[in-house]
C-alpha atoms as a PDB file:
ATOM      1  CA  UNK A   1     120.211 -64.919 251.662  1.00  0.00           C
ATOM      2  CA  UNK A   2     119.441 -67.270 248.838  1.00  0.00           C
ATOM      3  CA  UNK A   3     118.379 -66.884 245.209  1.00  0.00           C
ATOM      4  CA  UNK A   4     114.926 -68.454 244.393  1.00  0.00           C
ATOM      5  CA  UNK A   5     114.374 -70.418 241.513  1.00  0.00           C
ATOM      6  CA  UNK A   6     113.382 -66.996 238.888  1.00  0.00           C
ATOM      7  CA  UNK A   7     116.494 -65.124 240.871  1.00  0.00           C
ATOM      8  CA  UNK A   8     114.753 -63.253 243.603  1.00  0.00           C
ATOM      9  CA  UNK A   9     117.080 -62.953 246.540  1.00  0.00           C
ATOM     10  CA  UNK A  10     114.919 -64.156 249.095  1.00  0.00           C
ATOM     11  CA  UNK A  11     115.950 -64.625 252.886  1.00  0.00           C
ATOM     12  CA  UNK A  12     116.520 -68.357 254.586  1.00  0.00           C
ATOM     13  CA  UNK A  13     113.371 -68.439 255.843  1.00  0.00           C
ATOM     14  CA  UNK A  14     111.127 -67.902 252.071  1.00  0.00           C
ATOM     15  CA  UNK A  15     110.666 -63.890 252.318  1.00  0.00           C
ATOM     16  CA  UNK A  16     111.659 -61.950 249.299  1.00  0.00           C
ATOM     17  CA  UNK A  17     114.273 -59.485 250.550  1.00  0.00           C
ATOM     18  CA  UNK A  18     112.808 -55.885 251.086  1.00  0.00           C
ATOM     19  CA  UNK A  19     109.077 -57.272 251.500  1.00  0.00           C
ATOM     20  CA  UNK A  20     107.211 -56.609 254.338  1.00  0.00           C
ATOM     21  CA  UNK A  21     107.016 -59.647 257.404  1.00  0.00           C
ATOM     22  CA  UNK A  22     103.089 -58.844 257.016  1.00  0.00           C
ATOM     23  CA  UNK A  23     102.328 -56.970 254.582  1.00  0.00           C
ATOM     24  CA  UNK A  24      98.430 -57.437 254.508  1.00  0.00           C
ATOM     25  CA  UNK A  25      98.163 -57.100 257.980  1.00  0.00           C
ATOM     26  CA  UNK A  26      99.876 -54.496 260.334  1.00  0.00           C
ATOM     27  CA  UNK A  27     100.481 -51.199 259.779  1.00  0.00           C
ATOM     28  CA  UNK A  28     100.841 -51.954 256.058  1.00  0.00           C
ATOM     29  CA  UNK A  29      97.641 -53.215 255.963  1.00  0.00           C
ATOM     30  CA  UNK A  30      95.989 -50.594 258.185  1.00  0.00           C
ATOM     31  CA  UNK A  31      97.609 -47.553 255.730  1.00  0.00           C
ATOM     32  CA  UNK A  32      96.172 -49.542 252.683  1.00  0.00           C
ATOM     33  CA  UNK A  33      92.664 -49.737 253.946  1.00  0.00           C
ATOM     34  CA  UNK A  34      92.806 -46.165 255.369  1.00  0.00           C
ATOM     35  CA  UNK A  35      93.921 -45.000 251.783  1.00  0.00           C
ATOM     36  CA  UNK A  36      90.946 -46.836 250.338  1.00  0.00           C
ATOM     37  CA  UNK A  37      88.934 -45.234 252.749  1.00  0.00           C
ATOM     38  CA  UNK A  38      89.896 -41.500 251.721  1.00  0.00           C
ATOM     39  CA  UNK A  39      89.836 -42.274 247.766  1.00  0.00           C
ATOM     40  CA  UNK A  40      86.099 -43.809 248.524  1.00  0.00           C
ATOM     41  CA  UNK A  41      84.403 -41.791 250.634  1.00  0.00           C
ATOM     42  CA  UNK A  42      86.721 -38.732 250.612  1.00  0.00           C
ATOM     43  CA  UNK A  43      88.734 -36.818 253.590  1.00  0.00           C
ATOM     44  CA  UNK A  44      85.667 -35.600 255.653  1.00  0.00           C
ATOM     45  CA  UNK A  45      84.897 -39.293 256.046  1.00  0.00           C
ATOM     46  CA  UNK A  46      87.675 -39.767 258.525  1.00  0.00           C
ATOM     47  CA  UNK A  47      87.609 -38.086 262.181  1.00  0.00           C
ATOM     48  CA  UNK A  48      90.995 -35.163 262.281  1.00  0.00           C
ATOM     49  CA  UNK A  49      93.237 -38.077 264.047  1.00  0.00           C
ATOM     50  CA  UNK A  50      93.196 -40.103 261.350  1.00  0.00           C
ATOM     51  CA  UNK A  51      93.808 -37.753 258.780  1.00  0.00           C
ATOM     52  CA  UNK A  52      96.984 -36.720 260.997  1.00  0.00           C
ATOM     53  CA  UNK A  53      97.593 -39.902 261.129  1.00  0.00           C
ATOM     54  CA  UNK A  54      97.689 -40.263 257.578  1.00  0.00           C
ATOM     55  CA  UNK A  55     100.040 -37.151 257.391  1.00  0.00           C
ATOM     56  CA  UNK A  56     102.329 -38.441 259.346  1.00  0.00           C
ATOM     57  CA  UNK A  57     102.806 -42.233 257.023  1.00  0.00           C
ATOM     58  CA  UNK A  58     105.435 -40.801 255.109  1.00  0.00           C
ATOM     59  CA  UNK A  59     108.015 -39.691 257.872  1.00  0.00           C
ATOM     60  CA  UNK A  60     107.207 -42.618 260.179  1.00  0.00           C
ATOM     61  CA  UNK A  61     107.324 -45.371 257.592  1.00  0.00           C
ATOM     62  CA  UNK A  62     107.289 -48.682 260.125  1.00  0.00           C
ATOM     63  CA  UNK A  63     105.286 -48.024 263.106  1.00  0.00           C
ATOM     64  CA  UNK A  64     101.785 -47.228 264.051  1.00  0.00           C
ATOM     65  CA  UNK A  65     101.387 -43.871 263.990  1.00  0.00           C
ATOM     66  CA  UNK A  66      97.900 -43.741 265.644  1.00  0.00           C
ATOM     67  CA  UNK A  67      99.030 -43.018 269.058  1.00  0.00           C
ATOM     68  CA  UNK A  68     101.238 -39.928 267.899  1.00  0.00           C
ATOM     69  CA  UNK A  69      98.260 -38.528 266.070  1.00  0.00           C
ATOM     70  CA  UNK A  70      96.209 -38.888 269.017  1.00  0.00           C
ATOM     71  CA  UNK A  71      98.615 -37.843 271.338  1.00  0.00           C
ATOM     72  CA  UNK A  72      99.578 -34.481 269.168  1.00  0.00           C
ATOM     73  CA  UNK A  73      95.259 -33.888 269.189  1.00  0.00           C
ATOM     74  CA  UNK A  74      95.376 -34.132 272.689  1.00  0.00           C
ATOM     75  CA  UNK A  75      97.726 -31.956 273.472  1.00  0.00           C
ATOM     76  CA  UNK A  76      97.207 -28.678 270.889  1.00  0.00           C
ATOM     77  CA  UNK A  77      93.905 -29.240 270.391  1.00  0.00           C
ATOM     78  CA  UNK A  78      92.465 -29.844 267.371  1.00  0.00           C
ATOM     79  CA  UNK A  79      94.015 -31.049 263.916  1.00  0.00           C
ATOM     80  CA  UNK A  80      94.353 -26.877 262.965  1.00  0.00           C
ATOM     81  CA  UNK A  81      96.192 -26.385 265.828  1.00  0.00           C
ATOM     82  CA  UNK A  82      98.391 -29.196 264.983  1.00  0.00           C
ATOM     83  CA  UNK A  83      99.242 -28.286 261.907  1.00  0.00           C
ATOM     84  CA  UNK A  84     100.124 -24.115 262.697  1.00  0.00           C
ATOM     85  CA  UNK A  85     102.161 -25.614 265.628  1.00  0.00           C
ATOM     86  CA  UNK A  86     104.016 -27.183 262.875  1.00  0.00           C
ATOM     87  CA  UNK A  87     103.929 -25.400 259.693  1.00  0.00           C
END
């Protein structure tokens, strides 16, 4: 770890420390434009696995959680039966 030359800690090889490897691209970058897809063209624009998908960001915060949603569609259902599993 080194300090930068305005005092970021940044690691030896030029990243600032707690930033993303690729944060425009990735899973970063996939939650961003799926975001921007909701806020522009609302929920019912996006099919039930990506909506679970989107529910499930916040408690798997580094990995693709596509497959998961998928998978949990597959096997109760539908995106209602998901959730009553669940909730």
């Amino acid at each position: 770890m080194v300090s930068s030359e305005n005092g970021e800690k940044q690691s030896s090889f030029g990243r600032r420390e707690g930033s993303a490897p690729f944060s425009s691209t990735g899973p970063a970058g996939h939650r961003q434009r799926m975001r921007a897809r909701v806020l522009s063209a609302g929920a019912a624009s996006l099919a039930d696995y990506e909506l679970l998908e989107m529910l499930l960001f916040p408690g798997v915060p580094r990995r693709d959680t596509k497959p998961l949603a998928k998978a949990l569609i597959n096997r109760f259902g539908s995106l209602a039966a998901v959730l009553e599993a669940f909730c």
